[in-house]
N, C-alpha and C. Protein backbone atom coordinates (compact mmCIF):
# COMPACT_ATOMS: atom_id res chain seq x y z
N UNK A 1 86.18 16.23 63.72
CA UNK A 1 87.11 17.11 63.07
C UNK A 1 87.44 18.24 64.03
N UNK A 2 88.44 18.36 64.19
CA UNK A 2 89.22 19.34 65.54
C UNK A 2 89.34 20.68 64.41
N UNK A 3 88.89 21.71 65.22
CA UNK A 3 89.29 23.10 65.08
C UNK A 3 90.81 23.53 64.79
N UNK A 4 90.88 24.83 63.88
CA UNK A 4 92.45 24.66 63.88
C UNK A 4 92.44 25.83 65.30
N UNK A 5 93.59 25.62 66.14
CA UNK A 5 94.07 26.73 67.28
C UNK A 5 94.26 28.23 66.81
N UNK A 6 93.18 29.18 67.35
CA UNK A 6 94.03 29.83 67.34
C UNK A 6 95.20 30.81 67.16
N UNK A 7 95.54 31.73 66.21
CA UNK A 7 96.87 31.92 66.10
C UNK A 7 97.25 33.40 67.73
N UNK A 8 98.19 33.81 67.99
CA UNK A 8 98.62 34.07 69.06
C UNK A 8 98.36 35.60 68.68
N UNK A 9 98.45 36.20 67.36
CA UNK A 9 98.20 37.61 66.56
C UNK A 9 96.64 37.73 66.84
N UNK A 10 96.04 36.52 66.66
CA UNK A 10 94.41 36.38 66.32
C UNK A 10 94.08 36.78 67.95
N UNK A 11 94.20 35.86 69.18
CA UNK A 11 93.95 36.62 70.69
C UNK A 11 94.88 37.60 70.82
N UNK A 12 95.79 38.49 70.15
CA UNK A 12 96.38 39.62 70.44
C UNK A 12 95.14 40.54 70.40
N UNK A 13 94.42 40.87 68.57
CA UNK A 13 93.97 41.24 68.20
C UNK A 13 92.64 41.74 68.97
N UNK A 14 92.17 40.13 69.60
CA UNK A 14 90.69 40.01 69.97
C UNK A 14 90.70 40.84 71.40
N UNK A 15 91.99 40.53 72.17
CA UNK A 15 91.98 41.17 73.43
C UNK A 15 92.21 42.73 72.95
N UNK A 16 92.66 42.92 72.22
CA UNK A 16 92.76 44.70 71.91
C UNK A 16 91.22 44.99 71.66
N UNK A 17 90.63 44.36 70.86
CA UNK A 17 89.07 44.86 70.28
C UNK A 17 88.18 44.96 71.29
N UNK A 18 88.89 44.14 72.57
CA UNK A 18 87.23 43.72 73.55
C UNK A 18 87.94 44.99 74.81
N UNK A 19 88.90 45.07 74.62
CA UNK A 19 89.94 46.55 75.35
C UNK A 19 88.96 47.81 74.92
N UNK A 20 89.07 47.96 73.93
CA UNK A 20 88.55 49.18 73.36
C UNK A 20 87.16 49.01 73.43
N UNK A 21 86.56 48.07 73.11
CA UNK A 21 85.29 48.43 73.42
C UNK A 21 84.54 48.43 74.62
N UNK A 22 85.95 47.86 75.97
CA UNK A 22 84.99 48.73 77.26
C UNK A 22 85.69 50.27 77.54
N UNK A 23 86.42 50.43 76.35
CA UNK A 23 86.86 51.80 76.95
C UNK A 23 88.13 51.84 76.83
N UNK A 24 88.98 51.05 76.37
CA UNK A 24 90.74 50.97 77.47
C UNK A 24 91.66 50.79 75.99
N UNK A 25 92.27 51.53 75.93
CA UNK A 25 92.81 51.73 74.67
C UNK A 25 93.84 50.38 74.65
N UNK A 26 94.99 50.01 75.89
CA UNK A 26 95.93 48.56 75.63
C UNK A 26 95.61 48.01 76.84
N UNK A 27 96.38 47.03 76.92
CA UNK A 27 96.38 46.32 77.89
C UNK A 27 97.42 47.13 79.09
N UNK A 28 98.54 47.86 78.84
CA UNK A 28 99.01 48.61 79.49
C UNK A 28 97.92 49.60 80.81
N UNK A 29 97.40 49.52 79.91
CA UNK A 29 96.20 50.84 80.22
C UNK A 29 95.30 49.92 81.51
N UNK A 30 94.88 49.01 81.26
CA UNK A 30 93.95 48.13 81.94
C UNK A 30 94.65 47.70 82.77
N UNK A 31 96.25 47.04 82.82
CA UNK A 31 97.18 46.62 83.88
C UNK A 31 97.07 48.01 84.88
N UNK A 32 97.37 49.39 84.14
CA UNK A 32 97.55 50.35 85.20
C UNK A 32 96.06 50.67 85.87
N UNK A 33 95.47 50.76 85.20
CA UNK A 33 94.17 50.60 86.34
C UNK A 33 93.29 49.55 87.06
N UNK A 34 93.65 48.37 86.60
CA UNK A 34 93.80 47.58 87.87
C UNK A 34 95.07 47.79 89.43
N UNK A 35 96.44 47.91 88.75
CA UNK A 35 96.78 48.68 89.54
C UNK A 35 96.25 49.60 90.72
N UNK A 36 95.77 50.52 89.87
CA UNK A 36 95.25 52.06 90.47
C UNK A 36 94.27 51.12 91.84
N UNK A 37 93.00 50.64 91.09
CA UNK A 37 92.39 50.11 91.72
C UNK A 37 92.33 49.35 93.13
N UNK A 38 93.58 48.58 93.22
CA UNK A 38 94.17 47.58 94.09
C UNK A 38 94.73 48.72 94.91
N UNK A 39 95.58 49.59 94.96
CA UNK A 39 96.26 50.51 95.55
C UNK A 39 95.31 51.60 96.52
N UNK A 40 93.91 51.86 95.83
CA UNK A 40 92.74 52.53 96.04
C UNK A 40 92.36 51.38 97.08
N UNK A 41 91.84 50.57 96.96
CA UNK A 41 91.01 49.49 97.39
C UNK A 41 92.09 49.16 99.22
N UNK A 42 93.53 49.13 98.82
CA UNK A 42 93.84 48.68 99.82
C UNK A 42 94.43 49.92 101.04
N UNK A 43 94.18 51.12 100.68
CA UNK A 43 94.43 52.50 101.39
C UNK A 43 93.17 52.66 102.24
N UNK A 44 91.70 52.40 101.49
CA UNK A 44 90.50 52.34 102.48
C UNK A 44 90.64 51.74 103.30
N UNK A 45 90.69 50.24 102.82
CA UNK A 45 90.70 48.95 103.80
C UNK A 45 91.67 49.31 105.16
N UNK A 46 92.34 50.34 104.72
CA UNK A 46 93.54 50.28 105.75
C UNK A 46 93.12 51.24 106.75
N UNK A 47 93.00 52.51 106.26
CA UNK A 47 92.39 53.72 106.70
C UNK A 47 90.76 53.55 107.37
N UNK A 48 90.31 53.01 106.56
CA UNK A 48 88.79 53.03 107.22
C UNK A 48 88.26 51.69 108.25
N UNK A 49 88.89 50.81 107.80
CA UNK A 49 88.19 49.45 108.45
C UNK A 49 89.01 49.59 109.79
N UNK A 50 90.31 50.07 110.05
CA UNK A 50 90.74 50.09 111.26
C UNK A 50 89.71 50.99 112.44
N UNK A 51 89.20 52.14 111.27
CA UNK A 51 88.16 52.85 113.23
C UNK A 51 86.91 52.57 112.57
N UNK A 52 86.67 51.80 111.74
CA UNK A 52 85.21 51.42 111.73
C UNK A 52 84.29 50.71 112.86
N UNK A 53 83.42 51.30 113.28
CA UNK A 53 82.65 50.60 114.59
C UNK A 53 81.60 50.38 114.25
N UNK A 54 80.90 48.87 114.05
CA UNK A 54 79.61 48.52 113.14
C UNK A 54 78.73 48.87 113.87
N UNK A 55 77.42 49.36 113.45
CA UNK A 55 76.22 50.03 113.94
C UNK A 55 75.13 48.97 113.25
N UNK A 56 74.08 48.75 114.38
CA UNK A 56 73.05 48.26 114.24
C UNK A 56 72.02 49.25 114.71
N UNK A 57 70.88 49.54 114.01
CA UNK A 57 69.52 50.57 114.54
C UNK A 57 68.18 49.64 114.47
N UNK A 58 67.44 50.05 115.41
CA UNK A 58 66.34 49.17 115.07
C UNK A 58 65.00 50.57 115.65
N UNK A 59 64.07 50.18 115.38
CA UNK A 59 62.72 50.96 115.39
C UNK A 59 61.91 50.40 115.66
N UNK A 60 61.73 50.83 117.19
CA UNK A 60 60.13 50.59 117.85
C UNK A 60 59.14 50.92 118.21
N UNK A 61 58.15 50.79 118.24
CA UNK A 61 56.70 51.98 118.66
C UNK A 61 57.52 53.50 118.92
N UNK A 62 57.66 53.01 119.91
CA UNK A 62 58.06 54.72 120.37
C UNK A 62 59.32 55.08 121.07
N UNK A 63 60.36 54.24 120.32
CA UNK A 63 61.67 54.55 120.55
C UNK A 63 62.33 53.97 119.31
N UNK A 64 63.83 54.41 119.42
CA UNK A 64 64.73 53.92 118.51
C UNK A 64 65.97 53.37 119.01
N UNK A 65 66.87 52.46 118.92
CA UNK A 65 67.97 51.72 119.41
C UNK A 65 68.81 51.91 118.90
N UNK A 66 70.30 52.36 119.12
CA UNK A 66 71.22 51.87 118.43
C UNK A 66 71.99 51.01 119.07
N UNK A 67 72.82 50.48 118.61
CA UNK A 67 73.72 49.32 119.19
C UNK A 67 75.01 49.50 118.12
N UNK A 68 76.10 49.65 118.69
CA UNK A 68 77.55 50.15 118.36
C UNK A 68 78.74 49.68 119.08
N UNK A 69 79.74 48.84 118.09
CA UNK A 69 80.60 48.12 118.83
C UNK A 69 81.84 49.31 118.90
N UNK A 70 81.63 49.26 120.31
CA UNK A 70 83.07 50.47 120.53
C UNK A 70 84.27 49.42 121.53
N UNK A 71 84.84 48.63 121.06
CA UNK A 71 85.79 47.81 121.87
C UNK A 71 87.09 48.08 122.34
N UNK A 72 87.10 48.16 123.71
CA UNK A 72 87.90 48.72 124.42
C UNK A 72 88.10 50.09 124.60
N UNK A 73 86.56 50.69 124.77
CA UNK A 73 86.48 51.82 125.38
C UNK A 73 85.63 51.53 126.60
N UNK A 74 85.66 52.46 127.30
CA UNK A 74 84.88 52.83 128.64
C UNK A 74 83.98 53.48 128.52
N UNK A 75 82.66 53.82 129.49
CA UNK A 75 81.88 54.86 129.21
C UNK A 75 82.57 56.31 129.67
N UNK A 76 83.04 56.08 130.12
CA UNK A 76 84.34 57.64 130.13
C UNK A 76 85.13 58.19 129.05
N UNK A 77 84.98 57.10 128.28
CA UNK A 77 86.00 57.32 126.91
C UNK A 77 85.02 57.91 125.78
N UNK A 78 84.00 57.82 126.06
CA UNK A 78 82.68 58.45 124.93
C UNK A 78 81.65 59.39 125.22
N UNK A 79 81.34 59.81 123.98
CA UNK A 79 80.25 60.79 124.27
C UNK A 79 79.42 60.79 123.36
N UNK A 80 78.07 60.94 123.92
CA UNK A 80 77.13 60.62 122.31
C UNK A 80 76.38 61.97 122.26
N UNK A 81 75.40 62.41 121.32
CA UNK A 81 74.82 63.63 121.43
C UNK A 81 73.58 63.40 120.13
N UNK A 82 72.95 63.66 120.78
CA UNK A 82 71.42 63.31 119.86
C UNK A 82 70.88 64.89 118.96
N UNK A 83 70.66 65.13 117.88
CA UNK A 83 70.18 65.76 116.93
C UNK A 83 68.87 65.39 115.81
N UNK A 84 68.00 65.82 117.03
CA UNK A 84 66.76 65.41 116.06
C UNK A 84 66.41 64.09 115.23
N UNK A 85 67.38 64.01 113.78
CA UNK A 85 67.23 62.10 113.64
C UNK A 85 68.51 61.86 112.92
N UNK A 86 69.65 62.52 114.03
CA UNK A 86 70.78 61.81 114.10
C UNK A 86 71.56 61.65 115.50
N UNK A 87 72.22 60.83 115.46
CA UNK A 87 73.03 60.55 117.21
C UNK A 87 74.24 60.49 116.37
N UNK A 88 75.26 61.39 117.10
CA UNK A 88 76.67 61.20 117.10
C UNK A 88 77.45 60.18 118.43
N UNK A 89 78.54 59.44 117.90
CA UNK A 89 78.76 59.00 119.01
C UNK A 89 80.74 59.02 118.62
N UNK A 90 81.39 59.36 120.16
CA UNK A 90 82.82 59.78 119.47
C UNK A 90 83.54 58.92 120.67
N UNK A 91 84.43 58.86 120.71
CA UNK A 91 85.05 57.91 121.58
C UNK A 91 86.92 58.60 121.34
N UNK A 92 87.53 58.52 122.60
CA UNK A 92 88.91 58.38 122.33
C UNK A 92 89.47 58.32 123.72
N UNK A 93 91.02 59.15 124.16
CA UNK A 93 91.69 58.41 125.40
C UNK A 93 92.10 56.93 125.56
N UNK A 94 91.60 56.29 124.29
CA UNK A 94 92.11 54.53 124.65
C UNK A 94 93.68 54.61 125.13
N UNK A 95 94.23 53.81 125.78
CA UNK A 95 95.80 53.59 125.93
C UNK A 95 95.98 53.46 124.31
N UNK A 96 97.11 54.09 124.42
CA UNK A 96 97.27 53.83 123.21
C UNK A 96 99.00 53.45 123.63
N UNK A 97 99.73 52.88 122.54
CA UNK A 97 101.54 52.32 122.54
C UNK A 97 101.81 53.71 122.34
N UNK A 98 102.99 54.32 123.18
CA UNK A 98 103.63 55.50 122.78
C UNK A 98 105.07 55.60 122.14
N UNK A 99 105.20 54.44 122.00
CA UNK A 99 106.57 53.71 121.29
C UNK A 99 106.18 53.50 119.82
N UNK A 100 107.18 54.56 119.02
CA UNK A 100 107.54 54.43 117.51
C UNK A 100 107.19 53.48 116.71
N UNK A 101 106.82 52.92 115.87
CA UNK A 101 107.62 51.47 115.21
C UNK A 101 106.94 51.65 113.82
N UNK A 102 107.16 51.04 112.45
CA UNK A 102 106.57 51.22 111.71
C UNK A 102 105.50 50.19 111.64
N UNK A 103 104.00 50.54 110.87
CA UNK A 103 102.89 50.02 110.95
C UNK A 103 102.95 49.15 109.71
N UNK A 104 102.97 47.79 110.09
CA UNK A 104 102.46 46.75 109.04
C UNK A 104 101.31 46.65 108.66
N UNK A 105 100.36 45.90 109.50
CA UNK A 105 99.24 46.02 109.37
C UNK A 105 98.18 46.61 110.70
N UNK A 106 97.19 47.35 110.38
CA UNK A 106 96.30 47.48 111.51
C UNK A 106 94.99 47.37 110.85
N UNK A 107 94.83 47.05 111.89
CA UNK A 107 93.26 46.88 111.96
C UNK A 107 92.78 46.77 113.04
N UNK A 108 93.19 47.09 114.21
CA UNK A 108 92.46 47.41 115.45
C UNK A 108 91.98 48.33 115.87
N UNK A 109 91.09 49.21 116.48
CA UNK A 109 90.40 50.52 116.37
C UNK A 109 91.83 51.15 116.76
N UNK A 110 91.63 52.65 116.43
CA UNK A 110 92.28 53.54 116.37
C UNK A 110 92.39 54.24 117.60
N UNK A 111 92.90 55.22 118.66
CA UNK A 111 92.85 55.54 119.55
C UNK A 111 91.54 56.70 119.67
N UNK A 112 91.01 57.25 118.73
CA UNK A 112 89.61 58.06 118.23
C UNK A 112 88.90 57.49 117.49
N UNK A 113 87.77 58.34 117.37
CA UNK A 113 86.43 57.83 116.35
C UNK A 113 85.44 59.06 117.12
N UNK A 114 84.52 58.59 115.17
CA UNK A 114 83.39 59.47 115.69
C UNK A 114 82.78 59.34 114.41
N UNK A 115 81.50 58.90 114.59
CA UNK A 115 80.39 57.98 113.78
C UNK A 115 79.00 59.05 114.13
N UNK A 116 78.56 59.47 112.62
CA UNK A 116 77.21 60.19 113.07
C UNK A 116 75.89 59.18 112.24
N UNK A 117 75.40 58.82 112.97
CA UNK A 117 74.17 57.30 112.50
C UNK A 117 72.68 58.55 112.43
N UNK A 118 72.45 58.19 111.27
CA UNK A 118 71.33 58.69 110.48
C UNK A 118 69.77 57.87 111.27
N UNK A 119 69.02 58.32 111.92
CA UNK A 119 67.98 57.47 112.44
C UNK A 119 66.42 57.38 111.71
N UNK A 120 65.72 56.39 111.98
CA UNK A 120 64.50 56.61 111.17
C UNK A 120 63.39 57.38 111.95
N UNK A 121 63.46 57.94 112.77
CA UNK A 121 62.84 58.99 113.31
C UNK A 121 63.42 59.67 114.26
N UNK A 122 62.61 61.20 114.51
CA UNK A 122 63.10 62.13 114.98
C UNK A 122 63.05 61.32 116.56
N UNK A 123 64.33 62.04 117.48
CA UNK A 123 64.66 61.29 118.60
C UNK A 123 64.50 62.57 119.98
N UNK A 124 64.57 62.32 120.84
CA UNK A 124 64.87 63.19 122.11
C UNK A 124 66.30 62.39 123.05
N UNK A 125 66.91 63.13 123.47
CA UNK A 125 67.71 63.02 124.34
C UNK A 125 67.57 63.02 126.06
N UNK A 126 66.46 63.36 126.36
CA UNK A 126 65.50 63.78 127.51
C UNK A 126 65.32 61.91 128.17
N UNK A 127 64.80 61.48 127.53
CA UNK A 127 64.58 60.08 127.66
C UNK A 127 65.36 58.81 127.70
N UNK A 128 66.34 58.70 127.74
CA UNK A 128 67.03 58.00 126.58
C UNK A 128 68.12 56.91 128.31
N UNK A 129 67.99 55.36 127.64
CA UNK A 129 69.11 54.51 128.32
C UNK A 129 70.38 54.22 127.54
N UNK A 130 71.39 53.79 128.85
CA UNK A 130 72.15 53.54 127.70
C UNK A 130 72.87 52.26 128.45
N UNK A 131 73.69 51.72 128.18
CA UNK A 131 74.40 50.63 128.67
C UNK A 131 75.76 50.79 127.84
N UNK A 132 76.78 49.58 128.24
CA UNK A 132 78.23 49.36 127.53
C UNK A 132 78.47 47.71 128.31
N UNK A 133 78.29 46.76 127.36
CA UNK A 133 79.00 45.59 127.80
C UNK A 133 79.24 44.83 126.82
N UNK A 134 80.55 44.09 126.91
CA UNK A 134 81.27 43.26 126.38
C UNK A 134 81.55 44.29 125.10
N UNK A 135 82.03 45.66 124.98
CA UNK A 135 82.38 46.42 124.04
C UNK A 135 81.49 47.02 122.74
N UNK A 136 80.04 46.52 123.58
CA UNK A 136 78.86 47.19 122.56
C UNK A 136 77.96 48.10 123.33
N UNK A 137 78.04 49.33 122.94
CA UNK A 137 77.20 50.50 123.33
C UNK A 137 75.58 50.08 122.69
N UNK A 138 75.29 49.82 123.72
CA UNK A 138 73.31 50.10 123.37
C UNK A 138 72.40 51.71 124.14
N UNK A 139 72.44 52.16 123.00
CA UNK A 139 71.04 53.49 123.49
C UNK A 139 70.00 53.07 123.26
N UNK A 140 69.45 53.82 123.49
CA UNK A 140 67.69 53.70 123.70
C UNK A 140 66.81 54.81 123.50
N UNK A 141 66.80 55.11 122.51
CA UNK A 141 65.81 57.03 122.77
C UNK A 141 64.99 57.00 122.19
N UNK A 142 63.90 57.88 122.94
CA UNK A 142 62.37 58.33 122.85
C UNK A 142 62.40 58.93 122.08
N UNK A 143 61.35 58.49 120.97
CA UNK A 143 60.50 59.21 119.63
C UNK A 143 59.90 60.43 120.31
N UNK A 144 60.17 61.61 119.36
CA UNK A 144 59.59 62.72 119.49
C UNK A 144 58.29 62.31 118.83
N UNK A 145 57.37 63.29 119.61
CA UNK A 145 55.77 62.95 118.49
C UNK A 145 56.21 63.78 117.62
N UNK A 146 55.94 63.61 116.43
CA UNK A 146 56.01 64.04 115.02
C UNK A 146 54.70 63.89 114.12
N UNK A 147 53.63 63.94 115.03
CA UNK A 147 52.55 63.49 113.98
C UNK A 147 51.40 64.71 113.89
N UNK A 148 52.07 65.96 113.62
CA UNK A 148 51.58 67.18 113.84
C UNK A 148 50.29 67.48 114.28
N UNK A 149 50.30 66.83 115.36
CA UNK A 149 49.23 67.23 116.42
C UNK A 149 49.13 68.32 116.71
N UNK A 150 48.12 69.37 116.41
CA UNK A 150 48.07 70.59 117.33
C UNK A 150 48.31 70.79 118.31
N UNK A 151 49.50 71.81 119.13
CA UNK A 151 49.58 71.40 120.78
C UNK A 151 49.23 72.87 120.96
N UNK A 152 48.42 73.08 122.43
CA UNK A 152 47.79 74.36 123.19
C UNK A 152 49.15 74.33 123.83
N UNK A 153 49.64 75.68 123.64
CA UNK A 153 51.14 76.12 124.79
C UNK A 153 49.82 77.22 125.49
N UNK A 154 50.30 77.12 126.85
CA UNK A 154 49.51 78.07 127.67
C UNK A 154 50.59 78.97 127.60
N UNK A 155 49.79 80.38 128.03
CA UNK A 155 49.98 81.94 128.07
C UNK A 155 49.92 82.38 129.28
């Protein structure tokens, strides 16, 4: 015995009830903030993923690593600067096109940047390697002792 379908008032109804009870008074309402959403969603994507430069950190005895894809910069084009247990690292001067045109899509780094990476321990700058190949910056910096050892400063 088959179910009767349905009537078209009956899923009017049901989609209004299950509306309101996450919150959303019509469907108007839920179209415009999906909207909103999509419009939000695709201004980041646009804005941020173009100078985003992915960071990898790792932690070892007695240093810390970062590794940072800066592509198609030089080590002339950057500068990093260490703060206790953060490293900034900024980059710009890329060639950039000096010719007009309007922007469809980008997503290729931006002609600047500047990324401050949070580290898991306190760092020194005193110590520290660095390299740049194939468009990935690797540092290398020495753990401060932090393990409040009494230290004798002479007088």
């Amino acid at each position: 015995m088959s179910q009767p379908e349905p009537s078209a008032s009956f899923e009017t109804e049901l989609m209004n009830r299950c509306l309101k009870w996450f919150g959303v008074d019509d469907l108007v309402s839920l179209q415009t903030m999906d909207e909103t959403i999509d419009d939000f969603c695709e201004k980041v994507t646009r804005s941020n993923l173009s100078s985003f430069h992915p960071v990898d950190v790792y932690e070892r005895e007695d240093r810390v690593e970062v590794w940072i894809d800066v592509p198609g910069f030089r080590k002339e084009d950057l500068k990093v600067s260490v703060n206790n247990t953060t490293v900034a690292v900024s980059g710009g001067n890329m060639q950039a096109d000096p010719r007009p045109r309007h922007m469809f899509v980008k997503e290729r780094p931006s002609p600047s940047f500047k990324r401050i990476i949070k580290l898991p321990a306190a760092v020194t700058g005193k110590d520290c390697h660095t390299s740049l190949e194939s468009g990935v910056l690797q540092l290398s910096l020495a753990k401060v002792n932090t393990n409040n050892q009494e230290t004798e400063i002479p007088l």
